[in-house]
N, C-alpha and C. Protein backbone atom coordinates (compact mmCIF):
# COMPACT_ATOMS: atom_id res chain seq x y z
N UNK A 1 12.64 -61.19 -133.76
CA UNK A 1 11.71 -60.13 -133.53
C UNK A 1 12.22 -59.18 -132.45
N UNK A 2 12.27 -59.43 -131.17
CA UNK A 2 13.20 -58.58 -130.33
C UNK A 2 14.48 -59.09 -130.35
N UNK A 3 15.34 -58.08 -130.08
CA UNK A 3 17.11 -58.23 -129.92
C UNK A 3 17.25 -58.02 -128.37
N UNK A 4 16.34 -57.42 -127.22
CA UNK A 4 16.43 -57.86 -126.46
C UNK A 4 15.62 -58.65 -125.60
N UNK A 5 15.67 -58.66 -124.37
CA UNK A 5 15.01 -59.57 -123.58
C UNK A 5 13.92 -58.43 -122.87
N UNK A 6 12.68 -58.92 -122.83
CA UNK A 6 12.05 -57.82 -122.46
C UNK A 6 11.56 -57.49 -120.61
N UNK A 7 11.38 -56.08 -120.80
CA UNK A 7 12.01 -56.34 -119.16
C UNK A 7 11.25 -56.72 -118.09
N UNK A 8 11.75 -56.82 -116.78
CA UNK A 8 10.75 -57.60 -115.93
C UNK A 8 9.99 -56.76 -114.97
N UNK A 9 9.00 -57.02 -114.80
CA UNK A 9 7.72 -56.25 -114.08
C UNK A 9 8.44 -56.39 -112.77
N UNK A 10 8.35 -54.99 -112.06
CA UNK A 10 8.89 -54.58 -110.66
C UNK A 10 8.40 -55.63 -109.75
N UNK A 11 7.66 -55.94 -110.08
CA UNK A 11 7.14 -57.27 -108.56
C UNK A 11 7.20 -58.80 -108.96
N UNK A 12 8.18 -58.83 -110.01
CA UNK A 12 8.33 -60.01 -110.55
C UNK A 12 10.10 -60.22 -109.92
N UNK A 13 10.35 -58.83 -109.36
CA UNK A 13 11.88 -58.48 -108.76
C UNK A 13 12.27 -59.13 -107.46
N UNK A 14 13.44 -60.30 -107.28
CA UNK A 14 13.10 -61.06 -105.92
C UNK A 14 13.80 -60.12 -105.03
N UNK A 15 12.82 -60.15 -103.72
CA UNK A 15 12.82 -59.68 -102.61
C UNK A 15 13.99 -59.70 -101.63
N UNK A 16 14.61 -58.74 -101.04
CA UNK A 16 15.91 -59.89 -100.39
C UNK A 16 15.68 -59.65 -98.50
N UNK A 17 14.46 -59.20 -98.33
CA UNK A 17 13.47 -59.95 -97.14
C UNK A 17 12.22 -59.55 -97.22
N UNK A 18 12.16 -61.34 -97.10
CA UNK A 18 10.43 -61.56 -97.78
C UNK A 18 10.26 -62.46 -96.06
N UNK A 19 8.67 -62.36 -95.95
CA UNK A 19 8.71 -62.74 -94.33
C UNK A 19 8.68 -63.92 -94.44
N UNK A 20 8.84 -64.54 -95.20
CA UNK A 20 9.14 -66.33 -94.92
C UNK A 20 10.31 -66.88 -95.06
N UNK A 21 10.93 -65.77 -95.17
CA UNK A 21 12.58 -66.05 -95.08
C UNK A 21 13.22 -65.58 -92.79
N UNK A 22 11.62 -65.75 -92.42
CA UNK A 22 12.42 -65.16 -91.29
C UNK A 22 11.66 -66.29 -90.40
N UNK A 23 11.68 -66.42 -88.98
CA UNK A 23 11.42 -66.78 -88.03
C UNK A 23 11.24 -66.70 -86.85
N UNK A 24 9.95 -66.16 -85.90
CA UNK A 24 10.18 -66.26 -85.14
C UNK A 24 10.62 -67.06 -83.99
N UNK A 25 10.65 -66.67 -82.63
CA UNK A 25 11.20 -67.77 -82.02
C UNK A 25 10.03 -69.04 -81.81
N UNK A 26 8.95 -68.33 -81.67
CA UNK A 26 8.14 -69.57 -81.04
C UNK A 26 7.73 -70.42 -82.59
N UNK A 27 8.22 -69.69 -84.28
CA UNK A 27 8.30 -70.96 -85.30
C UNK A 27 9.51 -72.09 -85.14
N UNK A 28 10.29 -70.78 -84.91
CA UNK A 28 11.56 -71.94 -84.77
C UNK A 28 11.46 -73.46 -83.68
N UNK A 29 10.64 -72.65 -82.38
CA UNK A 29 10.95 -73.96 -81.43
C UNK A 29 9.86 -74.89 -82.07
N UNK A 30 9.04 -74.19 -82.72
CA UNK A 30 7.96 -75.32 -82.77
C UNK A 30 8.87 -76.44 -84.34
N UNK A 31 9.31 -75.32 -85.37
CA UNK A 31 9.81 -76.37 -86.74
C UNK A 31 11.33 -77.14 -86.46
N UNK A 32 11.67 -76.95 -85.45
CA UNK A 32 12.83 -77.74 -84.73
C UNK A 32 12.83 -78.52 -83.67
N UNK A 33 11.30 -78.50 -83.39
CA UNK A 33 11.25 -79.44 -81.87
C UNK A 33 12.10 -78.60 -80.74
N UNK A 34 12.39 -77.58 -80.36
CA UNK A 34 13.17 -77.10 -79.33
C UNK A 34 12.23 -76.42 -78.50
N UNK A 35 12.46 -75.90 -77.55
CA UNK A 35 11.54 -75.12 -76.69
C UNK A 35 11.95 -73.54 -76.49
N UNK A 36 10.81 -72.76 -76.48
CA UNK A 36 11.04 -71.28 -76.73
C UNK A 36 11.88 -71.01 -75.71
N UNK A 37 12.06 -71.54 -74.32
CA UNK A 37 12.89 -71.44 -73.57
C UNK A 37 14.31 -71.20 -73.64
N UNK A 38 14.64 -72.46 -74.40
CA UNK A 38 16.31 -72.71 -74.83
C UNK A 38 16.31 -71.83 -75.40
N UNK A 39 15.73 -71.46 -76.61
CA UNK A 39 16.31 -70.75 -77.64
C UNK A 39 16.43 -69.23 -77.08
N UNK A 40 15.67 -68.88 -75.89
CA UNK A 40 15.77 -67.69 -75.03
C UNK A 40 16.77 -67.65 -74.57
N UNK A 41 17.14 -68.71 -73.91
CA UNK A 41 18.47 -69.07 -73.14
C UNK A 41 19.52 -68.50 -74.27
N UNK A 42 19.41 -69.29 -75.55
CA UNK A 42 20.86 -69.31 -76.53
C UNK A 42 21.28 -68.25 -76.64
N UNK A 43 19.86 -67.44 -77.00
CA UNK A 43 20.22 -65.89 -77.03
C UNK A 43 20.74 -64.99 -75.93
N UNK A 44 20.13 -65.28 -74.93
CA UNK A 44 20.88 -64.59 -73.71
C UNK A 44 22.48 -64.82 -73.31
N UNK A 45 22.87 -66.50 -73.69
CA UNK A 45 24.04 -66.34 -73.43
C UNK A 45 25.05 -66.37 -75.20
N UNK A 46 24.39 -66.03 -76.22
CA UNK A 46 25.49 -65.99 -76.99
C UNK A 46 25.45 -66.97 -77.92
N UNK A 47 25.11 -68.18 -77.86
CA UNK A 47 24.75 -69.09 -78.44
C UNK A 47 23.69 -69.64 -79.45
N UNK A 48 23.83 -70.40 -80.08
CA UNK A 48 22.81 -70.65 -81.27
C UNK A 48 22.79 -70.00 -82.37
N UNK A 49 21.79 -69.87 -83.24
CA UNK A 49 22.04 -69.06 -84.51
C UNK A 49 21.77 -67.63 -84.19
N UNK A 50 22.37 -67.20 -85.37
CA UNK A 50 22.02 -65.38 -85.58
C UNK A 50 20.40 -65.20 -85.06
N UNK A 51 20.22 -64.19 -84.84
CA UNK A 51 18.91 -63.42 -84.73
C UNK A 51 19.16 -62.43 -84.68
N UNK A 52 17.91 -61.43 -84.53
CA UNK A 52 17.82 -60.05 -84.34
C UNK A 52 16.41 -58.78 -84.03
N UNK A 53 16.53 -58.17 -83.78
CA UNK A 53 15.10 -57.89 -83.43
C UNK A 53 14.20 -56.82 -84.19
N UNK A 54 12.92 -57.41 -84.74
CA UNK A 54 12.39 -56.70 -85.63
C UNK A 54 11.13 -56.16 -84.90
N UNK A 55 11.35 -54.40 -84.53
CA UNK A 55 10.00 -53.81 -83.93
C UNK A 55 10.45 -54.98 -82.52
N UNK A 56 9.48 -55.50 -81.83
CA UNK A 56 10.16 -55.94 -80.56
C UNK A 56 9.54 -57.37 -80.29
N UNK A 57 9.74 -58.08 -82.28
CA UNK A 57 10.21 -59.45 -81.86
C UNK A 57 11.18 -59.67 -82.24
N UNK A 58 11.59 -60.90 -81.74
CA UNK A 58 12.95 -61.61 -81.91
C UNK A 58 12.78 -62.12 -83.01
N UNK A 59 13.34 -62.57 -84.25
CA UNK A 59 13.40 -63.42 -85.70
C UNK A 59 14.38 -63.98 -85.82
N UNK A 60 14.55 -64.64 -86.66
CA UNK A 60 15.82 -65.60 -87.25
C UNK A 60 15.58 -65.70 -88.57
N UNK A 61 16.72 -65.53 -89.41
CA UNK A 61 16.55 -66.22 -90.81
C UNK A 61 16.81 -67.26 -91.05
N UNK A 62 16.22 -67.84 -92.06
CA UNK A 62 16.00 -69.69 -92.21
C UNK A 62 17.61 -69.61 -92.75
N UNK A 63 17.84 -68.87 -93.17
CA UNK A 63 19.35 -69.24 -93.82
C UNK A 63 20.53 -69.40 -92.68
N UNK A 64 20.37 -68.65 -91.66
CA UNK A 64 21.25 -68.56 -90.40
C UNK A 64 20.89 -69.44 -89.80
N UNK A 65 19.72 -70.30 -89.39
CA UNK A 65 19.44 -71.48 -88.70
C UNK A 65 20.29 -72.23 -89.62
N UNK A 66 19.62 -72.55 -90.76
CA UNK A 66 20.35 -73.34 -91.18
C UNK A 66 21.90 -73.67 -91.47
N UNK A 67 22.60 -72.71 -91.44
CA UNK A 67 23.67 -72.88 -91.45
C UNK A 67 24.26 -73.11 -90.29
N UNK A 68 23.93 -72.47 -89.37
CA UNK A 68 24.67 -73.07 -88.43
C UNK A 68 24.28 -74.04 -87.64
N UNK A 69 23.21 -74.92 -87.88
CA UNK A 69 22.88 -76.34 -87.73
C UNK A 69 23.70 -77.15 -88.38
N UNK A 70 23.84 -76.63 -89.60
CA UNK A 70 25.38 -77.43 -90.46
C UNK A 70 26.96 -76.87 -89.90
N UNK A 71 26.90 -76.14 -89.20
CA UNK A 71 27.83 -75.57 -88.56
C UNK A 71 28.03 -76.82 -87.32
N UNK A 72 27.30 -76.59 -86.80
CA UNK A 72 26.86 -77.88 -85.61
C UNK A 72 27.41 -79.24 -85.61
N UNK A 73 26.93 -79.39 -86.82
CA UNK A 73 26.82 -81.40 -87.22
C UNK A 73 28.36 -81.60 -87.74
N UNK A 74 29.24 -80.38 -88.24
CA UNK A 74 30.22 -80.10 -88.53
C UNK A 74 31.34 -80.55 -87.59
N UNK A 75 30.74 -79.61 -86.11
CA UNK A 75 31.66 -79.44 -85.49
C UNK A 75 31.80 -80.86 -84.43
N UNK A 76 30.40 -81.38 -84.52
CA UNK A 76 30.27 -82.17 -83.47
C UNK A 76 29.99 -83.85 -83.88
N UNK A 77 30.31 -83.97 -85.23
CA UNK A 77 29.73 -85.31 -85.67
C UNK A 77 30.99 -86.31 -85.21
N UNK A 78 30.71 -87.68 -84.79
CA UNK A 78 31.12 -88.59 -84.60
C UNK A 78 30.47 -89.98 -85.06
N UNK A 79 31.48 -91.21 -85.23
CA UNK A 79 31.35 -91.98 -86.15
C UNK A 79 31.09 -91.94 -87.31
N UNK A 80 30.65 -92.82 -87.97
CA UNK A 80 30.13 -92.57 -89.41
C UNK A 80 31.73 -93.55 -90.31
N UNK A 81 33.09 -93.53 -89.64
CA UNK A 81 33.98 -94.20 -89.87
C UNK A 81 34.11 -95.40 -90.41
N UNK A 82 34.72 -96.28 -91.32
CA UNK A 82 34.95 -97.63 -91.34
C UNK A 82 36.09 -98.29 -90.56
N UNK A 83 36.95 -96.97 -89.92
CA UNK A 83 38.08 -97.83 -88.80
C UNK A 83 37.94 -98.45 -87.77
N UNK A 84 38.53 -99.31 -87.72
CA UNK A 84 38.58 -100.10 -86.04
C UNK A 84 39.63 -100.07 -85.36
């Protein structure tokens, strides 16, 4: 019946920032157990994940936490070995 695929409704179109793809700081300290402090700190000196500032809060994307939490465990994991 159709030969093609029929097309998709404009808001059926994924978003490529949707606000639950972001974070502020005080979600982050709270969905990581950290304190808004540190993560003030990280930012001041350079450290921790990406952020950036939207209007005049601070955010993070869940994708940049997350990666560089795997960035982290990467750089810093020990044991886990079967050598002796």
């Amino acid at each position: 019946m159709f030969d093609h695929e029929p097309a998709t409704p404009a808001d059926a179109t994924p978003h490529r920032h949707r606000r639950e793809d972001w974070l502020t700081t005080a979600e982050l300290a709270h969905e990581y157990k950290l304190t808004v402090g540190t993560l003030r700190y990280w930012r001041h000196i350079g450290y921790g994940p990406a952020s950036f500032a939207l209007g005049r809060k601070i955010v993070y994307r869940r994708t940049d936490v997350e990666e560089w939490i795997a960035d982290q465990e990467q750089r810093t994991r020990r044991g886990g070995t079967t050598a002796a």
